[in-house]
N, C-alpha and C. Protein backbone atom coordinates (compact mmCIF):
# COMPACT_ATOMS: atom_id res chain seq x y z
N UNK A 1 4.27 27.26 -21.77
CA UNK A 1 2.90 27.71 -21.90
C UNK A 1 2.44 27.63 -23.34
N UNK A 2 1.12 27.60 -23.47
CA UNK A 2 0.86 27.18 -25.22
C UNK A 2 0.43 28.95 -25.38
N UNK A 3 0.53 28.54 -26.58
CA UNK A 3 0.37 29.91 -27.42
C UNK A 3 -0.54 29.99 -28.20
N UNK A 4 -1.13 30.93 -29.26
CA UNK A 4 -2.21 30.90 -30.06
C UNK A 4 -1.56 31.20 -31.29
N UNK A 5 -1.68 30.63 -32.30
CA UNK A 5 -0.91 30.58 -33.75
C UNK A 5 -1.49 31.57 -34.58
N UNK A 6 -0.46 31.75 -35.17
CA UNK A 6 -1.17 33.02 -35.94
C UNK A 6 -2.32 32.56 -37.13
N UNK A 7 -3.14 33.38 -37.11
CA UNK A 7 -4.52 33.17 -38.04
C UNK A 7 -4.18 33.55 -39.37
N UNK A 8 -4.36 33.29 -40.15
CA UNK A 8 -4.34 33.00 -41.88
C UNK A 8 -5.30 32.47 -42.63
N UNK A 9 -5.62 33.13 -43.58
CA UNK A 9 -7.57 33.30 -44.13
C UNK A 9 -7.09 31.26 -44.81
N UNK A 10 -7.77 30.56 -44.65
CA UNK A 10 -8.25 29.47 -45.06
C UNK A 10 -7.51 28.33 -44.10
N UNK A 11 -7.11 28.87 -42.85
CA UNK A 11 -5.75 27.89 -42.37
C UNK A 11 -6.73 27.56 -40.64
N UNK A 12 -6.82 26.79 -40.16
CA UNK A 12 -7.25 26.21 -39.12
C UNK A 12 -6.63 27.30 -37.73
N UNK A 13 -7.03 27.70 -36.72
CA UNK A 13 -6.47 28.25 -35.33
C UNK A 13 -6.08 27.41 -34.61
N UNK A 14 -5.50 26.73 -34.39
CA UNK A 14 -5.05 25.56 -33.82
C UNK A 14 -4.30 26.78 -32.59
N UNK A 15 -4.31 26.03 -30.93
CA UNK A 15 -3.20 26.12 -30.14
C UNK A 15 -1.98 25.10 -30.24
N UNK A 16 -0.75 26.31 -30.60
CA UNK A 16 0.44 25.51 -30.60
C UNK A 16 0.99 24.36 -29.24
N UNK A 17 1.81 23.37 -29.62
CA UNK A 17 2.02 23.10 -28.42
C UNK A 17 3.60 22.77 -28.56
N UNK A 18 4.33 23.32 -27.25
CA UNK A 18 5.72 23.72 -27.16
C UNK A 18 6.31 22.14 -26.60
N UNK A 19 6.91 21.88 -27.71
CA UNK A 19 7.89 20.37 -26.95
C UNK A 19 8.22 19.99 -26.50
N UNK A 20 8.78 20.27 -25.32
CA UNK A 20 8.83 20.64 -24.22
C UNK A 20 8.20 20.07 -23.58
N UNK A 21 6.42 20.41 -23.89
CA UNK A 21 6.03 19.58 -22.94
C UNK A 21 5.63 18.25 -23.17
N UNK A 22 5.99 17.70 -24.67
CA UNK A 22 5.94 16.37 -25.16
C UNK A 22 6.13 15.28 -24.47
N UNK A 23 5.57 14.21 -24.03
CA UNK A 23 6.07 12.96 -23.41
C UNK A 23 6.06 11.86 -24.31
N UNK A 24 6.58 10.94 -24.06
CA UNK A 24 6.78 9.85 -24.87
C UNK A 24 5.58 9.05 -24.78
N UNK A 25 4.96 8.67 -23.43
CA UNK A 25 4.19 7.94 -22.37
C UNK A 25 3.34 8.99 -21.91
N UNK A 26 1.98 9.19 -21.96
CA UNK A 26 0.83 9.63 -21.01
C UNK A 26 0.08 8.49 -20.43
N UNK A 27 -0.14 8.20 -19.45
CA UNK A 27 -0.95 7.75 -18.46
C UNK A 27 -2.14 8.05 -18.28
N UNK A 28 -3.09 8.49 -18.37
CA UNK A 28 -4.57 9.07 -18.13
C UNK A 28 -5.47 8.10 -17.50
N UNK A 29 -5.75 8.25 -16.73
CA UNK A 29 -6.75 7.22 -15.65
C UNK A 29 -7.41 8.44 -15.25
N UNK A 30 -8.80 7.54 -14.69
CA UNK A 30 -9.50 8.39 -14.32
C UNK A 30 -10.44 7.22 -13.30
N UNK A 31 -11.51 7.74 -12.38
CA UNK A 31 -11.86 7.13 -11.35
C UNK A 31 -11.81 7.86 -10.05
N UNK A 32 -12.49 6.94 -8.88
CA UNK A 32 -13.21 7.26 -7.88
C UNK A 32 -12.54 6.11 -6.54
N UNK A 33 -11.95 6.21 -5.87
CA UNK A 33 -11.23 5.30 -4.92
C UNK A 33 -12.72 5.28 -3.95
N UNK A 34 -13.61 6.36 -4.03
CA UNK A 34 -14.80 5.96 -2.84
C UNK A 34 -16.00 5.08 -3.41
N UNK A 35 -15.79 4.63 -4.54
CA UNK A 35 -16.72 3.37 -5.47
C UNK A 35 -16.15 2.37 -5.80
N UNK A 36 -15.09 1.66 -4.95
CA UNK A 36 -15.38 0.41 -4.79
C UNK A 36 -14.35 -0.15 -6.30
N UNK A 37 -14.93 -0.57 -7.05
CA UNK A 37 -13.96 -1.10 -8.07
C UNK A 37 -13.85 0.21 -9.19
N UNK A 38 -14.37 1.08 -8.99
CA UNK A 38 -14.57 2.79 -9.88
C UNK A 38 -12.81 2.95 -9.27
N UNK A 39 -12.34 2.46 -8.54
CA UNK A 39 -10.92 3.00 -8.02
C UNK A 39 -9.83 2.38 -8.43
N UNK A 40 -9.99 1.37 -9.52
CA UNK A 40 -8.81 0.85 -10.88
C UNK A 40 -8.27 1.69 -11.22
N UNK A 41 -8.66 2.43 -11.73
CA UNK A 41 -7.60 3.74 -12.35
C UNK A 41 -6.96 4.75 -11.79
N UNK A 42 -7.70 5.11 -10.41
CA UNK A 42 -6.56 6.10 -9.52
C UNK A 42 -5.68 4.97 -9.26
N UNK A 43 -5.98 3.70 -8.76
CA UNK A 43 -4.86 2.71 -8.13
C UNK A 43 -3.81 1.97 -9.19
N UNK A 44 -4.18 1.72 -10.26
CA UNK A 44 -3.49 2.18 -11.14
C UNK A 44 -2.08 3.13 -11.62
N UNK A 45 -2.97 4.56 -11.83
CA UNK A 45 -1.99 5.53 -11.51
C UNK A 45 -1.07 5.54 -10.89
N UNK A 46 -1.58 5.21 -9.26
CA UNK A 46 -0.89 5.72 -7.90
C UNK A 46 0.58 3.90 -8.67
N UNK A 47 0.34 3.63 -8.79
CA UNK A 47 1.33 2.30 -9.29
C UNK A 47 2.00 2.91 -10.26
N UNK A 48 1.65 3.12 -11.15
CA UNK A 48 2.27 3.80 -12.28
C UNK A 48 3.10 4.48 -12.18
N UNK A 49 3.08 5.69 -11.24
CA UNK A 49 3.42 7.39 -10.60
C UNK A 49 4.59 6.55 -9.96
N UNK A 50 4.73 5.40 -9.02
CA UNK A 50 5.68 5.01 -8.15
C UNK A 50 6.47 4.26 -9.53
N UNK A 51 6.28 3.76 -10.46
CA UNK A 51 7.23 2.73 -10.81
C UNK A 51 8.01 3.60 -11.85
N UNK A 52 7.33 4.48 -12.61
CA UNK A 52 8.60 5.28 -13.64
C UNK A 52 8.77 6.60 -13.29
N UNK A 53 8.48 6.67 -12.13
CA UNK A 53 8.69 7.96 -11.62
C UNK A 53 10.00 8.83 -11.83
N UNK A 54 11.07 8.37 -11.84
CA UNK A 54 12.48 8.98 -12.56
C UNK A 54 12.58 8.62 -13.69
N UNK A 55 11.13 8.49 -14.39
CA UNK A 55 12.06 8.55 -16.19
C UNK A 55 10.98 9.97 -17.23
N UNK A 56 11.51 10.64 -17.14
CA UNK A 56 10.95 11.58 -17.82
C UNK A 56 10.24 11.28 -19.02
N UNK A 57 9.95 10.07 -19.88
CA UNK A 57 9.18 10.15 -20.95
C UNK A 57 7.84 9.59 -20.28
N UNK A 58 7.55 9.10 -18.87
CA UNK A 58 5.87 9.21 -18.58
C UNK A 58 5.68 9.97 -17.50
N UNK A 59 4.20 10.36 -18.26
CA UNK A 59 3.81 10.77 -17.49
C UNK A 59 2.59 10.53 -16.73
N UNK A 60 1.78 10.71 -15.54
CA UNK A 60 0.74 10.14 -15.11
C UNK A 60 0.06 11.22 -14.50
N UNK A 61 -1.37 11.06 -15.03
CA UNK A 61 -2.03 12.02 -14.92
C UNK A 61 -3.42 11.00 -13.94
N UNK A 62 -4.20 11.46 -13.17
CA UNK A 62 -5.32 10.45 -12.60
C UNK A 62 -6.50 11.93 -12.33
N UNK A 63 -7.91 11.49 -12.53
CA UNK A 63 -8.51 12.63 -11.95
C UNK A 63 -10.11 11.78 -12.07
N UNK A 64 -11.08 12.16 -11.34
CA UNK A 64 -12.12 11.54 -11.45
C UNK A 64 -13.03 11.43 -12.73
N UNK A 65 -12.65 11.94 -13.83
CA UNK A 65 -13.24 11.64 -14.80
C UNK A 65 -12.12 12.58 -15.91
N UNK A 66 -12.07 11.91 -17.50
CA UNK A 66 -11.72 12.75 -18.31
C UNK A 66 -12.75 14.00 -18.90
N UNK A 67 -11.91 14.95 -18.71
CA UNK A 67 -12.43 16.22 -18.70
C UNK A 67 -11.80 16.94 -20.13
N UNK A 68 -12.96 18.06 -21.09
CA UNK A 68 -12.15 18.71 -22.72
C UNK A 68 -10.23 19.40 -21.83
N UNK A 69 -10.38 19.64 -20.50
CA UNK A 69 -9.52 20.34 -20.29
C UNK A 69 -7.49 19.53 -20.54
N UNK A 70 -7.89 18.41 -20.26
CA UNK A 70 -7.01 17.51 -20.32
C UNK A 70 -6.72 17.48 -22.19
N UNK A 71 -7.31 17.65 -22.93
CA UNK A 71 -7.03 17.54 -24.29
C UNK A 71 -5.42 18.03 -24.56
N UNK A 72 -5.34 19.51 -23.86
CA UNK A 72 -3.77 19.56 -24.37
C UNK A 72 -2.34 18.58 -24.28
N UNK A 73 -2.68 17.60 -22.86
CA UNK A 73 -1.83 16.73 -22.71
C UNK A 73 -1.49 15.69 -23.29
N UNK A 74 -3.24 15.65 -23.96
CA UNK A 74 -3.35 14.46 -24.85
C UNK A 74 -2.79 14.65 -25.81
N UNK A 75 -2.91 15.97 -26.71
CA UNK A 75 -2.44 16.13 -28.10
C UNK A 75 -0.93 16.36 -27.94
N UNK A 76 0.26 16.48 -26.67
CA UNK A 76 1.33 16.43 -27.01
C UNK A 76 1.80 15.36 -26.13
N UNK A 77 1.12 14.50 -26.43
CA UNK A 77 2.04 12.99 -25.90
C UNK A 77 2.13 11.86 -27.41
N UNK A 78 3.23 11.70 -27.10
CA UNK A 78 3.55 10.34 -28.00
C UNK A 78 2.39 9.18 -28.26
N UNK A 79 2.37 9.27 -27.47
CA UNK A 79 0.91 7.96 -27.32
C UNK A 79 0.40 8.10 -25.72
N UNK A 80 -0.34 7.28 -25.57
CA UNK A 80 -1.18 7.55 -24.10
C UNK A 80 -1.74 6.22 -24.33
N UNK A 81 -1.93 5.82 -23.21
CA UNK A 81 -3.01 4.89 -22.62
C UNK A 81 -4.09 5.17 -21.44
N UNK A 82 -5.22 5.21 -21.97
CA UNK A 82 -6.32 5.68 -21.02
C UNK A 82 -6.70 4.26 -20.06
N UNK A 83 -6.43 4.66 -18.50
CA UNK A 83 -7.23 3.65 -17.77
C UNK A 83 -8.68 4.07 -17.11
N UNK A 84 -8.79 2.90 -16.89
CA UNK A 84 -10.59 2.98 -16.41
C UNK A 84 -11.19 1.85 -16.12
N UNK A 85 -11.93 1.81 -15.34
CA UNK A 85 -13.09 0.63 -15.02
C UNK A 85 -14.56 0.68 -16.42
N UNK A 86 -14.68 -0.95 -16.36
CA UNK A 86 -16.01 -1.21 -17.19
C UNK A 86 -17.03 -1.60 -17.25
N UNK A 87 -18.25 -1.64 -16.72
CA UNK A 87 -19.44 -2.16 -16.37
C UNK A 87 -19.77 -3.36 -17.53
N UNK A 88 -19.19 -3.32 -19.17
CA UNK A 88 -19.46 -3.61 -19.75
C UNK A 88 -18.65 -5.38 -19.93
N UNK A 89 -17.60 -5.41 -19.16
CA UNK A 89 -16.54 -6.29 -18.97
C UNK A 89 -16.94 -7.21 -17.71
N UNK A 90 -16.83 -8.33 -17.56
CA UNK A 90 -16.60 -9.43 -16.65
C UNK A 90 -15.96 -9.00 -15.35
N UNK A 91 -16.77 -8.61 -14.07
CA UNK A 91 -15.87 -8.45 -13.19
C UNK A 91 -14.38 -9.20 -12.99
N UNK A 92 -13.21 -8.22 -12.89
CA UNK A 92 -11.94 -8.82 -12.88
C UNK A 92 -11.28 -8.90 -14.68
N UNK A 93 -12.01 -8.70 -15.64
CA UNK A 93 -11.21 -8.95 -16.82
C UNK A 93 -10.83 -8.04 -17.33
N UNK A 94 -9.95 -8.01 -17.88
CA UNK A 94 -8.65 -6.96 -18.65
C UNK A 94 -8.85 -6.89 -19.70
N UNK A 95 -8.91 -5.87 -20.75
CA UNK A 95 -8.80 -5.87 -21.53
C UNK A 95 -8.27 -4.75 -22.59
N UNK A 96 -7.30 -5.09 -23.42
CA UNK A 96 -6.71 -3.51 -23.66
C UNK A 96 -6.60 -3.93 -25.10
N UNK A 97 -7.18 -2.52 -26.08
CA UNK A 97 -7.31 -2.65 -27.37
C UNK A 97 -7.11 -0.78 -27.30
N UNK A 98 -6.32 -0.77 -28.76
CA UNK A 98 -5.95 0.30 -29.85
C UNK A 98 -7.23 1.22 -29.52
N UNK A 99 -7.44 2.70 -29.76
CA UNK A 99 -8.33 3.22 -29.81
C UNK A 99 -8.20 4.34 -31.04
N UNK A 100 -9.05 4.81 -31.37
CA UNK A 100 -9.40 6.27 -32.30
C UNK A 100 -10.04 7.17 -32.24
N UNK A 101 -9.72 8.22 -32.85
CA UNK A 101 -10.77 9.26 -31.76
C UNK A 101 -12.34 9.09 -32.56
N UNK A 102 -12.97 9.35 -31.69
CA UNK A 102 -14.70 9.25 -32.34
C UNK A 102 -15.48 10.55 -32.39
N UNK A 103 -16.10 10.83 -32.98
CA UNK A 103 -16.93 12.36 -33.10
C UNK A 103 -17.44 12.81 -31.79
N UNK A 104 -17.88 13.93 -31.23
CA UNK A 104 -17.90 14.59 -30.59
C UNK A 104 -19.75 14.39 -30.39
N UNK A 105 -20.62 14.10 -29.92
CA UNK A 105 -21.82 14.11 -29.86
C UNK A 105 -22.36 15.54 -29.77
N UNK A 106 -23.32 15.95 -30.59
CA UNK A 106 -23.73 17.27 -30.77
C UNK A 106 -24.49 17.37 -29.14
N UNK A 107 -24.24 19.06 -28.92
CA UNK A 107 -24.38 19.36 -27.98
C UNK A 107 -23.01 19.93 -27.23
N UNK A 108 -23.06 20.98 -25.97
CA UNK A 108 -21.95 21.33 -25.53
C UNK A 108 -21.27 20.33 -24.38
N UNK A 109 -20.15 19.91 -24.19
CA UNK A 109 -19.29 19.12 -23.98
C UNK A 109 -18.35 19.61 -22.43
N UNK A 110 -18.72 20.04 -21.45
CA UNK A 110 -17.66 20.90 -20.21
C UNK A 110 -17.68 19.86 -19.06
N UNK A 111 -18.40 18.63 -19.17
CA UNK A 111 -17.61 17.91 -17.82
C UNK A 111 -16.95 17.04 -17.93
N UNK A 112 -17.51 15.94 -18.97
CA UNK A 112 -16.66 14.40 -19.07
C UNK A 112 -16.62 13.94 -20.42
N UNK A 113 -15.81 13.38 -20.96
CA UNK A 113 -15.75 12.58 -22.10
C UNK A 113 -15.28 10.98 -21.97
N UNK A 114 -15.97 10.64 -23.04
CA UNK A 114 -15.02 8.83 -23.10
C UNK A 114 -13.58 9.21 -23.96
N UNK A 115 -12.81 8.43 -23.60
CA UNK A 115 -11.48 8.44 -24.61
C UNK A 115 -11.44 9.01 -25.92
N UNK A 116 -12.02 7.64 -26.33
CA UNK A 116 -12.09 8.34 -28.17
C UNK A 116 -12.29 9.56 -28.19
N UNK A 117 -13.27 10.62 -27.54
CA UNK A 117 -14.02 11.95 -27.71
C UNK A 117 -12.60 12.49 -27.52
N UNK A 118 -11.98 12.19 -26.30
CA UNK A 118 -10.89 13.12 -26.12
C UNK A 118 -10.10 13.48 -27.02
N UNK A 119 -9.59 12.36 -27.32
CA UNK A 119 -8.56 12.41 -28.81
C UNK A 119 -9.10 13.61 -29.82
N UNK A 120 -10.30 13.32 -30.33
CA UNK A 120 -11.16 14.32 -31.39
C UNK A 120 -10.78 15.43 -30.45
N UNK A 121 -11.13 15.86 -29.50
CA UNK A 121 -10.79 17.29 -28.97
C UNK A 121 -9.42 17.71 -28.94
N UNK A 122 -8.57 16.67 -28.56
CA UNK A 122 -6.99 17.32 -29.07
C UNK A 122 -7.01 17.39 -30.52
N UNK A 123 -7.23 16.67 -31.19
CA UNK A 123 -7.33 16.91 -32.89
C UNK A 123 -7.35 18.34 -33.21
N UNK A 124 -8.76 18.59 -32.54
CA UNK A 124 -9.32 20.05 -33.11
C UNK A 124 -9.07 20.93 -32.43
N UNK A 125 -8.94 21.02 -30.91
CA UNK A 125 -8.33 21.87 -30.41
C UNK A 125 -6.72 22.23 -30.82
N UNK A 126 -5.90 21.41 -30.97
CA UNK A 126 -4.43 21.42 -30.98
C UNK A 126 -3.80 20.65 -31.95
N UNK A 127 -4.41 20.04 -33.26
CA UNK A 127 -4.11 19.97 -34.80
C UNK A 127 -3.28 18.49 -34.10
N UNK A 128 -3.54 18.05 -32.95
CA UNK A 128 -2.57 16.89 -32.64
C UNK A 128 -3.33 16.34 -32.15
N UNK A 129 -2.94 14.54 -32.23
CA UNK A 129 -3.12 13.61 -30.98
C UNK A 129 -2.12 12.55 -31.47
N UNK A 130 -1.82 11.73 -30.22
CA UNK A 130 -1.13 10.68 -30.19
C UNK A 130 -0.95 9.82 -31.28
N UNK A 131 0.60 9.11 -31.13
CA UNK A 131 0.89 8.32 -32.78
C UNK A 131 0.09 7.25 -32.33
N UNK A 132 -0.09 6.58 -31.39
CA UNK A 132 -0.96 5.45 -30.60
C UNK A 132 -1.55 5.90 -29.59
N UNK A 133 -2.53 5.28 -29.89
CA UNK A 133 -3.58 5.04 -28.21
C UNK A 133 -4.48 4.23 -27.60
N UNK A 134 -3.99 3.78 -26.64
CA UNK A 134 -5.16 2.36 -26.14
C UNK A 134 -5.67 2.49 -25.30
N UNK A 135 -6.48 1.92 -25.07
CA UNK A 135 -8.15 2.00 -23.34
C UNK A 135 -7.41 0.52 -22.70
N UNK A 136 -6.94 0.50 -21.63
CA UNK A 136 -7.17 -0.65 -20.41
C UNK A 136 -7.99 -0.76 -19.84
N UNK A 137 -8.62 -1.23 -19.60
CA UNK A 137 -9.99 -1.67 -18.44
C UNK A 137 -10.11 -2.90 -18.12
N UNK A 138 -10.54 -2.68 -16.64
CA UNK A 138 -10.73 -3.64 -16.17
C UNK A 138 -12.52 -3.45 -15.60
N UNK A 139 -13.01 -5.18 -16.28
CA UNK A 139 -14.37 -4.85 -15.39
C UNK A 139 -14.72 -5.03 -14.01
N UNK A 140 -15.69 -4.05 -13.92
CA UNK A 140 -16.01 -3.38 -12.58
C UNK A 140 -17.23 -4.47 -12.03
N UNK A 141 -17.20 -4.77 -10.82
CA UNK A 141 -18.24 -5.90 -10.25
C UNK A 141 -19.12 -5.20 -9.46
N UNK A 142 -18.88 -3.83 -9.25
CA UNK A 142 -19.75 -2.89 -8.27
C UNK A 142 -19.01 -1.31 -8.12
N UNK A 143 -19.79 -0.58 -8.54
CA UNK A 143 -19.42 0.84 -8.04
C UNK A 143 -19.80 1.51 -6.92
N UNK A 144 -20.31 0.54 -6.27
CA UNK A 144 -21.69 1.24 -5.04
C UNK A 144 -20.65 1.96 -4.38
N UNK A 145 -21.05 2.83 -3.62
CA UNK A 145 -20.48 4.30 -2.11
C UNK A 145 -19.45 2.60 -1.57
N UNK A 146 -18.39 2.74 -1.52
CA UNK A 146 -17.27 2.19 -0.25
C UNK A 146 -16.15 2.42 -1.48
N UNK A 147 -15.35 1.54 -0.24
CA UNK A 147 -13.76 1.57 -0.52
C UNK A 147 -13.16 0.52 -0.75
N UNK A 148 -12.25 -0.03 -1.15
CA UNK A 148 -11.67 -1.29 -1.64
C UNK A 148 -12.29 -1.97 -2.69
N UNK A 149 -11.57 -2.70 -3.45
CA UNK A 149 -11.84 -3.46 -4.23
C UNK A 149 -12.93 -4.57 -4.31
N UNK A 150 -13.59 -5.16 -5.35
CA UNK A 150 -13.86 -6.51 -4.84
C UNK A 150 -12.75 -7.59 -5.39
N UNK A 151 -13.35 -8.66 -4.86
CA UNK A 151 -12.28 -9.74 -5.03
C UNK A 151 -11.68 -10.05 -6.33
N UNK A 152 -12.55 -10.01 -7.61
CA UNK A 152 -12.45 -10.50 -9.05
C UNK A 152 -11.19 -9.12 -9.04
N UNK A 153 -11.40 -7.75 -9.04
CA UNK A 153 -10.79 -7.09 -9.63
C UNK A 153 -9.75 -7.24 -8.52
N UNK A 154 -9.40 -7.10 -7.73
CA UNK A 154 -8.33 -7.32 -6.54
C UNK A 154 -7.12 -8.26 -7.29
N UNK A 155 -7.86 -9.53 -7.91
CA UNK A 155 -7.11 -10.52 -8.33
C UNK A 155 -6.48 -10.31 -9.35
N UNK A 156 -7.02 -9.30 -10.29
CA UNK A 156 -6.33 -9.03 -11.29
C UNK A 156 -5.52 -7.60 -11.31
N UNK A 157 -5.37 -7.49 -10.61
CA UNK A 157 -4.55 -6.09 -10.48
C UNK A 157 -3.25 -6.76 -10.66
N UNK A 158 -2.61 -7.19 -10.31
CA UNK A 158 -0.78 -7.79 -10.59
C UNK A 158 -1.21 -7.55 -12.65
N UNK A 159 -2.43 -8.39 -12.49
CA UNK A 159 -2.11 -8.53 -14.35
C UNK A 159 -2.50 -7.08 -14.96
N UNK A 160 -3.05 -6.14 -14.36
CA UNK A 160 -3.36 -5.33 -14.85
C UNK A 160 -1.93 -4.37 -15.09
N UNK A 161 -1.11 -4.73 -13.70
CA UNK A 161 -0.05 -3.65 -13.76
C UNK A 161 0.72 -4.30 -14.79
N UNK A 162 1.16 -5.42 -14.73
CA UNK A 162 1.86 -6.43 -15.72
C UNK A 162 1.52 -5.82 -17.49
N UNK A 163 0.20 -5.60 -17.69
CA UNK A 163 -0.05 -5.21 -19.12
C UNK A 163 0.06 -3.54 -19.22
N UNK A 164 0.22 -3.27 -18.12
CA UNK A 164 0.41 -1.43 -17.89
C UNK A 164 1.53 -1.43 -18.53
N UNK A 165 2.37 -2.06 -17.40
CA UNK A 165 4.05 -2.13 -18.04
C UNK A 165 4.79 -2.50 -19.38
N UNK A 166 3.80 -3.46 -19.63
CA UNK A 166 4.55 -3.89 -20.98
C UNK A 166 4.07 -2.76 -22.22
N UNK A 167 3.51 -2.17 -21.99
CA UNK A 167 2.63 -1.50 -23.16
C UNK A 167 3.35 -0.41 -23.10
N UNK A 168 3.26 0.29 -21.88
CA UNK A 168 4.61 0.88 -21.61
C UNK A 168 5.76 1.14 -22.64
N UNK A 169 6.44 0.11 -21.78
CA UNK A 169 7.73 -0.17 -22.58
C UNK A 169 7.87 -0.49 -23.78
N UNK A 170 6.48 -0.96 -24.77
CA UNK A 170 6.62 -1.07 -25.95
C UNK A 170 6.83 -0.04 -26.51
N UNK A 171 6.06 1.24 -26.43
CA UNK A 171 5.95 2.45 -26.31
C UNK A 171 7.58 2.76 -26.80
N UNK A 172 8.64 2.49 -26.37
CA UNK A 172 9.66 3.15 -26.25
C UNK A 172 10.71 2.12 -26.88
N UNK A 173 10.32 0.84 -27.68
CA UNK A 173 11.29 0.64 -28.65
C UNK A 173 10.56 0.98 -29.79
């Protein structure tokens, strides 16, 4: 369980975080399996969850959107890779680049964040975030109400898991 650090006149309140619950590997996906290509990142996950499932340095987390609440996991993992779908990307294309955390947009913050934000919230919430961190995405060809994939992203799922894995495992030499 995290704890609250003791306060000291010029010194930050940071929540401690116990090692314990450190991972080497975080997983973070987020998404919607009832929108169609919005369901990369639970399906994803659900791949993820099955393939290192007996190795204690990942871990996999999936939920319909990143939420400030998830910050603690973030700030005691080794590194993380956030998945997700992209409107902004080529239906079906992959693409995975380094990330940093980015400022917090003024205003109060309680349902969703993009990646970068998250990071900044483990920062400041918990004086931590990851030694690395990267965004995977794949672009999205339609989010509309159904289920399944479309074809572009369908096709690239082998490569998506393929760059899951290796990033992965880089992770750990």
């Amino acid at each position: 369980m995290s704890q609250v650090s003791e306060s000291r006149p010029g010194t930050s309140n940071f929540v401690s975080i116990p090692k314990q619950l450190s991972v080497r590997c975080l997983i973070l996906a987020c998404g919607n399996t009832l929108r169609e290509d919005d369901g990369v990142g639970p399906l994803l996950a659900e791949w993820a969850e099955e393939n290192w499932r007996d190795d204690a340095r990942v871990r996999v987390i999936c939920d319909h959107q990143w939420t400030p609440d998830m910050a603690e996991e973030v700030a005691s993992a080794e590194n993380v890779v956030f998945v997700d779908c992209s409107l902004d990307q080529a239906p079906g294309e992959i693409l995975l680049r380094e990330l940093g955390s980015a400022p917090l947009k003024p205003g109060l913050v309680t349902h969703h964040l993009g990646a970068a934000e998250l990071l900044s919230v483990a920062q400041e919430l918990y004086g931590s975030q990851p030694r690395k961190a990267c965004l995977l995405t794949i672009g999205a060809g339609s989010i509309e109400l159904g289920e399944g994939l479309s074809s572009p992203v369908e096709d690239a799922m082998p490569g998506a898991r393929n760059l899951l894995d290796d990033t992965v495992r880089r992770f750990f030499t």
